[in-house]
N, C-alpha and C. Protein backbone atom coordinates (compact mmCIF):
# COMPACT_ATOMS: atom_id res chain seq x y z
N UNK A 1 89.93 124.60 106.98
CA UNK A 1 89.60 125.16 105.70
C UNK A 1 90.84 125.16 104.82
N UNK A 2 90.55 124.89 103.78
CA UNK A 2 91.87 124.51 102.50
C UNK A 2 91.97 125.79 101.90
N UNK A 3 93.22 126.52 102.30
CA UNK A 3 93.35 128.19 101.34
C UNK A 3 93.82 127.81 99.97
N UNK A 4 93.88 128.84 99.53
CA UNK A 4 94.52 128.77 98.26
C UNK A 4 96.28 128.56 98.37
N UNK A 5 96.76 129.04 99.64
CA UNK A 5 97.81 128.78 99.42
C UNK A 5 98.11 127.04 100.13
N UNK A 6 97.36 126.41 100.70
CA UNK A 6 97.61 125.29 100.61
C UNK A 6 97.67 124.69 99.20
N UNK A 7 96.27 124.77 98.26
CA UNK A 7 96.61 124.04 97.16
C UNK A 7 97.78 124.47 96.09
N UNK A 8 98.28 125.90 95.94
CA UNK A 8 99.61 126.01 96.09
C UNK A 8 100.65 125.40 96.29
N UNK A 9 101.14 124.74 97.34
CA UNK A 9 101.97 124.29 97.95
C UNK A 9 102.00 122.57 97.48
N UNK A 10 100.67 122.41 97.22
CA UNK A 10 100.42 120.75 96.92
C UNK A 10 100.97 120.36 95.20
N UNK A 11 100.10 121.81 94.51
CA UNK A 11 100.70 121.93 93.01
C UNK A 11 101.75 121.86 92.77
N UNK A 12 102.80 122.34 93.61
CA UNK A 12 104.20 123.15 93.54
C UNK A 12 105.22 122.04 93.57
N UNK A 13 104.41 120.83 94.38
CA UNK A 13 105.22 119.86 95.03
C UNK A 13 104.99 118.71 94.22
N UNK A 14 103.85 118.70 93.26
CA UNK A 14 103.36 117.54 92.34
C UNK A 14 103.69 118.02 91.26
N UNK A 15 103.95 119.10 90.59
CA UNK A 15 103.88 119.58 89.60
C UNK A 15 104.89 118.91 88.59
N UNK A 16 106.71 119.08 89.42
CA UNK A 16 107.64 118.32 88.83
C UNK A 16 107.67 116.72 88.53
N UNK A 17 107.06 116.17 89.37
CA UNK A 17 106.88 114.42 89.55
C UNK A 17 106.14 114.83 87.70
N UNK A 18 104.74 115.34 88.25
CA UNK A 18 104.02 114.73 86.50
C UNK A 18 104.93 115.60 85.45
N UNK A 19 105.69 116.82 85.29
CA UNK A 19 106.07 116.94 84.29
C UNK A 19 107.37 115.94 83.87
N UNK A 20 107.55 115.68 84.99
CA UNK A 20 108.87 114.24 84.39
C UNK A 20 108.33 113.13 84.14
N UNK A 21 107.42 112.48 84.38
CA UNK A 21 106.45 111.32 83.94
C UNK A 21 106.14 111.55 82.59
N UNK A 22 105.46 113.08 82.00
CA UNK A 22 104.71 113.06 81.29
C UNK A 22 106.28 113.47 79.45
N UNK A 23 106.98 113.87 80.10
CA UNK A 23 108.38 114.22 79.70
C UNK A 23 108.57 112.86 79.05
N UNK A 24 109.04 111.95 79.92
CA UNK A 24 109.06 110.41 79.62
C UNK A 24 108.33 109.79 79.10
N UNK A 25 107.27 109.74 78.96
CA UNK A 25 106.38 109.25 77.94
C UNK A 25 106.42 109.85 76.78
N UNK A 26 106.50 110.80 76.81
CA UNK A 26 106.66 111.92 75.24
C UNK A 26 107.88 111.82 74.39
N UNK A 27 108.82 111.21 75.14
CA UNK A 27 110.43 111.39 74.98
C UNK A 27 110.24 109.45 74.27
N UNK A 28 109.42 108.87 74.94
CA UNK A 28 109.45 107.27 74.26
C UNK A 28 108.42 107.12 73.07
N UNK A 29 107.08 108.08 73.70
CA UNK A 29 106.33 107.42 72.64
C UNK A 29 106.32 107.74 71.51
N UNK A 30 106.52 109.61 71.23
CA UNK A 30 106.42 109.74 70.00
C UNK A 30 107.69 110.79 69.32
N UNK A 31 108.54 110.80 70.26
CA UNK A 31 109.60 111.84 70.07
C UNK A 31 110.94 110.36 69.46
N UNK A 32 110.30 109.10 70.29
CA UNK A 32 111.32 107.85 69.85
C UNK A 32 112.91 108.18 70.06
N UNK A 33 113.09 108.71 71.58
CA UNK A 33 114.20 109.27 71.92
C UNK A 33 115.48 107.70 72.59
N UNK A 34 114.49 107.08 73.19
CA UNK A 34 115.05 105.96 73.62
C UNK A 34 114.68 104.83 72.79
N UNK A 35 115.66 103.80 72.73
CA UNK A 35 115.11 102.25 72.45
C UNK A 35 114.52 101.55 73.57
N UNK A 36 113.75 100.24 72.91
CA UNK A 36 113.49 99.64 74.09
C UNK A 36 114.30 98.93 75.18
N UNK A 37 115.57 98.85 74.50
CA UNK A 37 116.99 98.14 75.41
C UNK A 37 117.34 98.88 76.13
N UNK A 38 117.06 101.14 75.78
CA UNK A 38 117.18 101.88 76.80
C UNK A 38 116.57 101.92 78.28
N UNK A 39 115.32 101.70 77.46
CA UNK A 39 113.73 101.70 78.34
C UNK A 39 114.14 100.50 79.12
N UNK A 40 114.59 99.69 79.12
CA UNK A 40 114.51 98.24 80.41
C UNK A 40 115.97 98.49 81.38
N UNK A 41 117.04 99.42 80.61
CA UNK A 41 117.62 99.51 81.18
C UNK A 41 117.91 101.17 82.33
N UNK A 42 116.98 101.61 81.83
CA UNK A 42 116.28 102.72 82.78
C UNK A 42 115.21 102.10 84.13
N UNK A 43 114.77 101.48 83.35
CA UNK A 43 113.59 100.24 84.44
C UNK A 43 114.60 100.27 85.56
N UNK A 44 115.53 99.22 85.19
CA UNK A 44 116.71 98.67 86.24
C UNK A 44 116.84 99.20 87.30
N UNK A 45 117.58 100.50 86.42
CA UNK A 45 118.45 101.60 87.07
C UNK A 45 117.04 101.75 88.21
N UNK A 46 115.95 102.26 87.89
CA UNK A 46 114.91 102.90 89.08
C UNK A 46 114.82 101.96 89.66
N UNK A 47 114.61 100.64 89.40
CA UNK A 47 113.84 99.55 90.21
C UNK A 47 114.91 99.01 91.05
N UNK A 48 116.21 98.82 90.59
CA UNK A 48 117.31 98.47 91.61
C UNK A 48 118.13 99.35 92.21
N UNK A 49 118.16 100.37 92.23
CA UNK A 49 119.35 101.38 92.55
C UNK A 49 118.45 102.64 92.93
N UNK A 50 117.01 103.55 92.21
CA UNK A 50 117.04 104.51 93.08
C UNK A 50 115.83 103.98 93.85
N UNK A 51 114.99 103.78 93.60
CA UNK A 51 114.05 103.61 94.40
C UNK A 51 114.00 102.44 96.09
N UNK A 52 115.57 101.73 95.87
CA UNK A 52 115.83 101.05 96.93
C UNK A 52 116.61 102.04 98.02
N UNK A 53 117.60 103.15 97.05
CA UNK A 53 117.96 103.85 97.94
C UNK A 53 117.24 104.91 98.87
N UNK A 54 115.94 105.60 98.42
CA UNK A 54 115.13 106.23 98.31
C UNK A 54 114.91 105.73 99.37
N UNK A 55 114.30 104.26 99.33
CA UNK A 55 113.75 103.84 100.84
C UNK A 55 114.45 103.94 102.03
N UNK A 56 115.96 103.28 101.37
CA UNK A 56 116.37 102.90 102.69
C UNK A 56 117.26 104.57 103.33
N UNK A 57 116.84 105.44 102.49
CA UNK A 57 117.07 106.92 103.26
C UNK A 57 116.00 107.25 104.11
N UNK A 58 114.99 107.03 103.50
CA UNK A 58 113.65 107.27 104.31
C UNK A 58 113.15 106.23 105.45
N UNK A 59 113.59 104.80 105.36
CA UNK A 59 113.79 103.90 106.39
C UNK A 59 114.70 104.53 107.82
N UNK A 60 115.78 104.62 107.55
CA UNK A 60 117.13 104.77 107.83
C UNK A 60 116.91 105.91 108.97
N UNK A 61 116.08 107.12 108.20
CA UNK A 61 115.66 108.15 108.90
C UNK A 61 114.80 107.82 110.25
N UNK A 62 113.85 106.93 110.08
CA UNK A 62 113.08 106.40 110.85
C UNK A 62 113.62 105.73 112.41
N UNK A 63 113.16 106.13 113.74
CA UNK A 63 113.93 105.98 114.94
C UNK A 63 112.47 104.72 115.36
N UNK A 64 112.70 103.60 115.57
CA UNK A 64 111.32 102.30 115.32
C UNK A 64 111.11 102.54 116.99
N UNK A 65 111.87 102.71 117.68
CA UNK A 65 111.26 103.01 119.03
C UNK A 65 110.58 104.24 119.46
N UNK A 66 110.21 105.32 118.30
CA UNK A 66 109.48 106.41 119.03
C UNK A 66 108.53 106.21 118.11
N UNK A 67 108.34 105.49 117.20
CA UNK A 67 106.84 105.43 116.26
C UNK A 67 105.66 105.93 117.22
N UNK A 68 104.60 106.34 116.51
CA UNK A 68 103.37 106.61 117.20
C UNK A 68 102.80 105.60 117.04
N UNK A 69 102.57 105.05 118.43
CA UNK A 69 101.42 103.37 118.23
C UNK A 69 100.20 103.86 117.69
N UNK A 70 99.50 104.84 117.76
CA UNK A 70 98.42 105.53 117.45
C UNK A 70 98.70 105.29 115.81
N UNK A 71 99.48 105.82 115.50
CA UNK A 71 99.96 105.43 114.16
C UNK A 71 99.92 104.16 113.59
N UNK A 72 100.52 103.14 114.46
CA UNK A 72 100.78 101.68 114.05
C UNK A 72 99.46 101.19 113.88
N UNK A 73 98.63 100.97 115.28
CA UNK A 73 97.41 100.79 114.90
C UNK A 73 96.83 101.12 114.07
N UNK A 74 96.58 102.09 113.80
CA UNK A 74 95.09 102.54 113.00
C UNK A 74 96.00 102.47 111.57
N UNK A 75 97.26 101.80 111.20
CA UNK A 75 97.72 101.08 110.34
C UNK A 75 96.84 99.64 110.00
N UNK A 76 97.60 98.91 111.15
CA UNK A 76 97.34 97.81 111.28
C UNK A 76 95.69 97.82 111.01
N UNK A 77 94.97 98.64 111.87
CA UNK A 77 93.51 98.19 111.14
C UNK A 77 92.78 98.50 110.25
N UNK A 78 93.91 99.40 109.85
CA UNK A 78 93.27 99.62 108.26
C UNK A 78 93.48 98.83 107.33
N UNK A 79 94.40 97.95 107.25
CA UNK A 79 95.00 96.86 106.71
C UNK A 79 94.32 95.80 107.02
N UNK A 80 93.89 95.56 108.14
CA UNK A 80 92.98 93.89 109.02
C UNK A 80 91.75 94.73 108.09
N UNK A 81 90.86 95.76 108.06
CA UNK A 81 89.70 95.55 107.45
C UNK A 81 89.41 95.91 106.31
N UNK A 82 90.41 96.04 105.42
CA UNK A 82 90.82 95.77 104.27
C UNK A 82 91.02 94.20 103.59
N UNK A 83 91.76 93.69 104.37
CA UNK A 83 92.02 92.28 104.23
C UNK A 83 90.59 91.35 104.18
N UNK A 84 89.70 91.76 105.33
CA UNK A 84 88.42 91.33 105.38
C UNK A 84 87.46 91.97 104.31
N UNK A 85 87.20 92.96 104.23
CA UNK A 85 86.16 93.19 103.33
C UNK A 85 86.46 92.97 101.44
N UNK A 86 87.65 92.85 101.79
CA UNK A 86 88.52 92.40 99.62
C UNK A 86 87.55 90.85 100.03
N UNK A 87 88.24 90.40 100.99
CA UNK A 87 87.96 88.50 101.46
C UNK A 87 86.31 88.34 101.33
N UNK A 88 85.56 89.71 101.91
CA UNK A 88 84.16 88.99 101.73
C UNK A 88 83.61 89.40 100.26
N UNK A 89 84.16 90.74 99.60
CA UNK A 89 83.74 91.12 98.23
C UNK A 89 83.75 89.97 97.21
N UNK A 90 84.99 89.56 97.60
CA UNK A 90 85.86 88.44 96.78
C UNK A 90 84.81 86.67 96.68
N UNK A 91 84.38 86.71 97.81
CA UNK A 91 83.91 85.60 98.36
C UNK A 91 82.77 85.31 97.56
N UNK A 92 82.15 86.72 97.69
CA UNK A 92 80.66 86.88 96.69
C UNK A 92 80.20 87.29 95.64
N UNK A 93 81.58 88.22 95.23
CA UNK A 93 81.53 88.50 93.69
C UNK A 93 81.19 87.34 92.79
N UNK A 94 82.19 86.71 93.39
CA UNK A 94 82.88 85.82 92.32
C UNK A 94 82.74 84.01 92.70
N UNK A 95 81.92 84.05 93.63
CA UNK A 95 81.33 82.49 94.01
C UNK A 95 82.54 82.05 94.66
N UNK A 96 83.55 82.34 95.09
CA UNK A 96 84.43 81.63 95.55
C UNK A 96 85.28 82.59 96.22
N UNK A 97 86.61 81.59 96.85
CA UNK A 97 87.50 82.43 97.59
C UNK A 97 88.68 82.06 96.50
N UNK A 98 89.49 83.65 96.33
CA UNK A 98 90.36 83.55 95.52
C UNK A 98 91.77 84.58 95.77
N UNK A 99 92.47 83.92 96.40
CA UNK A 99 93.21 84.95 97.54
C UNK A 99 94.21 85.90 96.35
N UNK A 100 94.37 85.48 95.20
CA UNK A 100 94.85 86.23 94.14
C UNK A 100 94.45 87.55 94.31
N UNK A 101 93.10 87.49 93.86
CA UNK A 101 92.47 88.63 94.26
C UNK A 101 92.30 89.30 95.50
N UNK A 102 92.22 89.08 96.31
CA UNK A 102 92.70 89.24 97.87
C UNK A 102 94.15 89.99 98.13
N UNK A 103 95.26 89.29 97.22
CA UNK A 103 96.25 89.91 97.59
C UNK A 103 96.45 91.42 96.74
N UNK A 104 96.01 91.11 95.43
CA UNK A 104 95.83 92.54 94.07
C UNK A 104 94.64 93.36 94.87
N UNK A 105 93.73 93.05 95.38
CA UNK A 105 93.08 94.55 96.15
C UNK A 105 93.94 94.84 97.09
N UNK A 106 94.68 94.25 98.21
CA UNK A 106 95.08 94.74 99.18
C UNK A 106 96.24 95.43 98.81
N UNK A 107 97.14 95.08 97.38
CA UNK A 107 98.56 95.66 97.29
C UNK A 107 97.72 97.12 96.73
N UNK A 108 96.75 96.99 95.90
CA UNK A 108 96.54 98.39 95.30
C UNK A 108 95.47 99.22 96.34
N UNK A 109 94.78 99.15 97.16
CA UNK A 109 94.07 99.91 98.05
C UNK A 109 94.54 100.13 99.52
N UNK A 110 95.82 99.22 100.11
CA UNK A 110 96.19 99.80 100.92
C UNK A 110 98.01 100.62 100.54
N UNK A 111 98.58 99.80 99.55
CA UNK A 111 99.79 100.49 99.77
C UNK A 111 100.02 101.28 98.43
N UNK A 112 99.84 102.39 98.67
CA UNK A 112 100.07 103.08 97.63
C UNK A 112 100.97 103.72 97.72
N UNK A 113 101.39 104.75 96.07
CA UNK A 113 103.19 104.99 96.37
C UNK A 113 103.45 106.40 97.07
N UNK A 114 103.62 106.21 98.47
CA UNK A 114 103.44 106.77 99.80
C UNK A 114 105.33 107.81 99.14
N UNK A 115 105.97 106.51 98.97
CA UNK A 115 107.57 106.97 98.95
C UNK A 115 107.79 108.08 97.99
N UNK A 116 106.87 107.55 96.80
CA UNK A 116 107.08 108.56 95.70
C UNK A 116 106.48 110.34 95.28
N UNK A 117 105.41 110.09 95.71
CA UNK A 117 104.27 111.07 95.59
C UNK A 117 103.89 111.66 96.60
N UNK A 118 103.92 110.73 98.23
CA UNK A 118 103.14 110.63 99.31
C UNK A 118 104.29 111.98 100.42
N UNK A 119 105.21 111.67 99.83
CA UNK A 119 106.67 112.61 100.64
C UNK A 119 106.20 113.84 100.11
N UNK A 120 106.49 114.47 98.99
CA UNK A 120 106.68 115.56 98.77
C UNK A 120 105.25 116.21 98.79
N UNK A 121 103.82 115.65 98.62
CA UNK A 121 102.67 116.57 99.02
C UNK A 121 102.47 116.54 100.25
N UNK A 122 102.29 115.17 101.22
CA UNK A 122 102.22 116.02 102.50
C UNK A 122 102.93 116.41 103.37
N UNK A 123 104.39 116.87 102.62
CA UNK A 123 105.38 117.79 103.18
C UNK A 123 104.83 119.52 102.84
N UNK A 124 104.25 119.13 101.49
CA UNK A 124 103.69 120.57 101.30
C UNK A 124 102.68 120.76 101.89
N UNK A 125 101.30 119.69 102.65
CA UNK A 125 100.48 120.04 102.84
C UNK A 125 100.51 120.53 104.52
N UNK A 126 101.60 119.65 105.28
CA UNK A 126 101.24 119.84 106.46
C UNK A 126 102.77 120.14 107.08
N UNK A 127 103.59 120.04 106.94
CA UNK A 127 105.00 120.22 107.34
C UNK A 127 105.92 119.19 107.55
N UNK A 128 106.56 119.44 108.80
CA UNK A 128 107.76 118.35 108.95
C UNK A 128 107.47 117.26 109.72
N UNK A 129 106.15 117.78 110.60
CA UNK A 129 105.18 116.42 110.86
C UNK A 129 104.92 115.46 110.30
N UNK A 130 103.95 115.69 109.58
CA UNK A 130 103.17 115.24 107.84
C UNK A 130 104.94 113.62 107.76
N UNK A 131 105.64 114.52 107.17
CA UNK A 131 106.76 114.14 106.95
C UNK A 131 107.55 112.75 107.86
N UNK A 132 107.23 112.97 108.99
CA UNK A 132 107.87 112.02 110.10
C UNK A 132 107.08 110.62 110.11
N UNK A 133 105.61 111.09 110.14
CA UNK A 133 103.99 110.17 110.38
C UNK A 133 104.31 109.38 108.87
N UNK A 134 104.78 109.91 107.58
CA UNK A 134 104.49 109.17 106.37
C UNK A 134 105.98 108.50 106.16
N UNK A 135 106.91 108.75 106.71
CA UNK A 135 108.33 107.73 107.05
C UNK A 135 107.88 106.67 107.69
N UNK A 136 107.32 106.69 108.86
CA UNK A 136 106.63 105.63 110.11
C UNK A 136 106.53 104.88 109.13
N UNK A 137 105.00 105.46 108.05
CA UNK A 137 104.18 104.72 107.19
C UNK A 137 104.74 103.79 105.79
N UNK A 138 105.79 104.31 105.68
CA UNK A 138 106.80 103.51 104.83
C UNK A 138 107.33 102.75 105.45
N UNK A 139 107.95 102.96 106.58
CA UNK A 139 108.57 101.75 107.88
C UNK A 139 107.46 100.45 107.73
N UNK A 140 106.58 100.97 108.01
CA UNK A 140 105.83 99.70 108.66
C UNK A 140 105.64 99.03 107.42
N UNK A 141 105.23 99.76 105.96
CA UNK A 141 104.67 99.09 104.88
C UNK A 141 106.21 97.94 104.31
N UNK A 142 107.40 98.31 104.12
CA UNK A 142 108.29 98.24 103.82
C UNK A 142 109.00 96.65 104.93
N UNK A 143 108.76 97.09 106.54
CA UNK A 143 108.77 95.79 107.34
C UNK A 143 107.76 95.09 107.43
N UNK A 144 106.80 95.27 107.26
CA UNK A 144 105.49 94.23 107.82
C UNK A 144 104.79 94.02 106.78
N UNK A 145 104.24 95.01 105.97
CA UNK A 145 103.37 94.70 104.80
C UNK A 145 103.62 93.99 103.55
N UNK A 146 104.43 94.33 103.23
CA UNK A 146 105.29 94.01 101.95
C UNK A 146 105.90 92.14 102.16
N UNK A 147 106.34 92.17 103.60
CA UNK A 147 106.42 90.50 103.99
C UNK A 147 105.34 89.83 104.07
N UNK A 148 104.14 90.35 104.37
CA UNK A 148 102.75 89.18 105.04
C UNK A 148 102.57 89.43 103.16
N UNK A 149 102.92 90.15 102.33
CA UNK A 149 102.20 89.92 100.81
C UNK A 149 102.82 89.26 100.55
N UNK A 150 104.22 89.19 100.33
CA UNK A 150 105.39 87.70 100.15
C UNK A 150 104.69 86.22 101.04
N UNK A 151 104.44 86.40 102.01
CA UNK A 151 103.42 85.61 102.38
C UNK A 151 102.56 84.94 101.99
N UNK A 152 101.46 85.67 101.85
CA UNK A 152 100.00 85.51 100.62
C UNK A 152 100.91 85.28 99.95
N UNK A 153 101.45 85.36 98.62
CA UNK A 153 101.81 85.03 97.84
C UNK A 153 103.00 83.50 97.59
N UNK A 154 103.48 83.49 98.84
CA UNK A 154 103.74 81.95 99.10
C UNK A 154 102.42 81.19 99.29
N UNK A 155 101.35 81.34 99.76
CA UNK A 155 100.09 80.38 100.48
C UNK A 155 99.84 80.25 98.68
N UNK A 156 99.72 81.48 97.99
CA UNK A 156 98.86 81.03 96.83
C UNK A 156 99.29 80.18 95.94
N UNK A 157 100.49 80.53 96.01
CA UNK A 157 101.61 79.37 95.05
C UNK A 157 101.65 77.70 95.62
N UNK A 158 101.37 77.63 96.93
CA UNK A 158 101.17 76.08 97.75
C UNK A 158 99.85 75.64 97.47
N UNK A 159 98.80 76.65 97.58
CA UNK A 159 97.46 76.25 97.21
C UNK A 159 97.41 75.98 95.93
N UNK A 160 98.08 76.53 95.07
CA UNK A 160 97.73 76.57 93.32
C UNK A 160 98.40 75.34 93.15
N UNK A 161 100.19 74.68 93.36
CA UNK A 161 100.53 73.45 93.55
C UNK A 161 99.51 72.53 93.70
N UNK A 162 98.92 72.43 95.06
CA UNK A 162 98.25 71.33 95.83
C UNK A 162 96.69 71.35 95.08
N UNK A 163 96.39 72.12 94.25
CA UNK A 163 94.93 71.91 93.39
C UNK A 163 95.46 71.91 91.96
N UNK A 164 96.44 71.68 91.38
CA UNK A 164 96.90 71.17 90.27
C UNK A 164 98.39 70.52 90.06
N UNK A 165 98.26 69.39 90.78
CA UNK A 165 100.05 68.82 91.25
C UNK A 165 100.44 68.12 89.59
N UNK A 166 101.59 68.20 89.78
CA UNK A 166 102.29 67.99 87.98
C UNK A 166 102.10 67.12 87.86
N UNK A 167 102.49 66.61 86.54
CA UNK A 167 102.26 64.19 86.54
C UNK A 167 103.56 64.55 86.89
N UNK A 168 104.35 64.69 87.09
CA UNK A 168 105.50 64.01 87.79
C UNK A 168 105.67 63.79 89.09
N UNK A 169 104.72 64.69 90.14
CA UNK A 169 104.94 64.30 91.68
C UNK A 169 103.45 63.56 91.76
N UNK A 170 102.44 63.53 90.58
CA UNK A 170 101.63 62.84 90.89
C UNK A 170 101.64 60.78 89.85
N UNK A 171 102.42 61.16 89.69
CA UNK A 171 102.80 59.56 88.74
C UNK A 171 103.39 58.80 89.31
């Protein structure tokens, strides 16, 4: 049963993330606090420097020989029937197979931002457990997932080549 002081604890812990999101948008869109040369160079700063460090603290933390296989698995197959059911949606939506789409459902329905959002609520929701199980879950997304999408995304770029080759390798 969910008390009140659980959702408490979930508010408490989300609360700062959206008031700095919503801060930042207010501060660009209509307060016109930054330029846009600020804005790309704020991008940077998050996209190269904190959010890599972020991981590799929360990686780093991670001991890969005591993972819970219980864990890994029911990773892994949440991911294998994910992969399959985008593949058959995909197949029949849309008259064809189109692994584009294949790879954009699987980046947005299985990996979501676990690092950002995913730490601090179910640290509030469940403890230092919660906490250990969603490191694993960055481990694995961070080694395995994130490569087989670099992956897909090499196959699609060889397939897209090989069904429209340039006039120059075809002349």
């Amino acid at each position: 049963m969910i008390t009140s002081k659980d959702v408490y604890h979930v508010v408490a812990a989300t609360i700062p993330l959206y008031v700095a999101m919503i801060l930042a948008y207010t501060s660009v869109k209509w307060w016109k606090l930054f330029t846009p040369e600020q804005c790309g160079g704020i991008n940077k700063f998050v996209a190269k420097f904190s959010i890599p460090l972020l991981s590799f603290m929360i990686i780093s933390a991670n001991n890969p020989y005591n993972m819970s296989l219980r864990l890994v698995l029911a990773d892994s197959v949440q991911k294998l029937l994910a992969i399959v059911l985008i593949g058959v949606v995909t197949r029949f939506w849309f008259r064809g197979w189109r692994l584009s789409l294949v790879i954009t459902g699987l980046s947005l329905s299985t990996l979501p931002n676990t690092l950002i959002i995913g730490v601090p609520v179910l640290k509030a929701m469940y403890g230092g457990e919660a906490e250990s199980l969603l490191s694993q879950i960055v481990f694995l997304q961070s080694i395995v997932w994130y490569n087989f999408l670099l992956f897909l995304f090499e196959v699609n770029a060889a397939m897209a080549a090989t069904a429209n080759p340039s006039p120059e390798v075809a002349g």
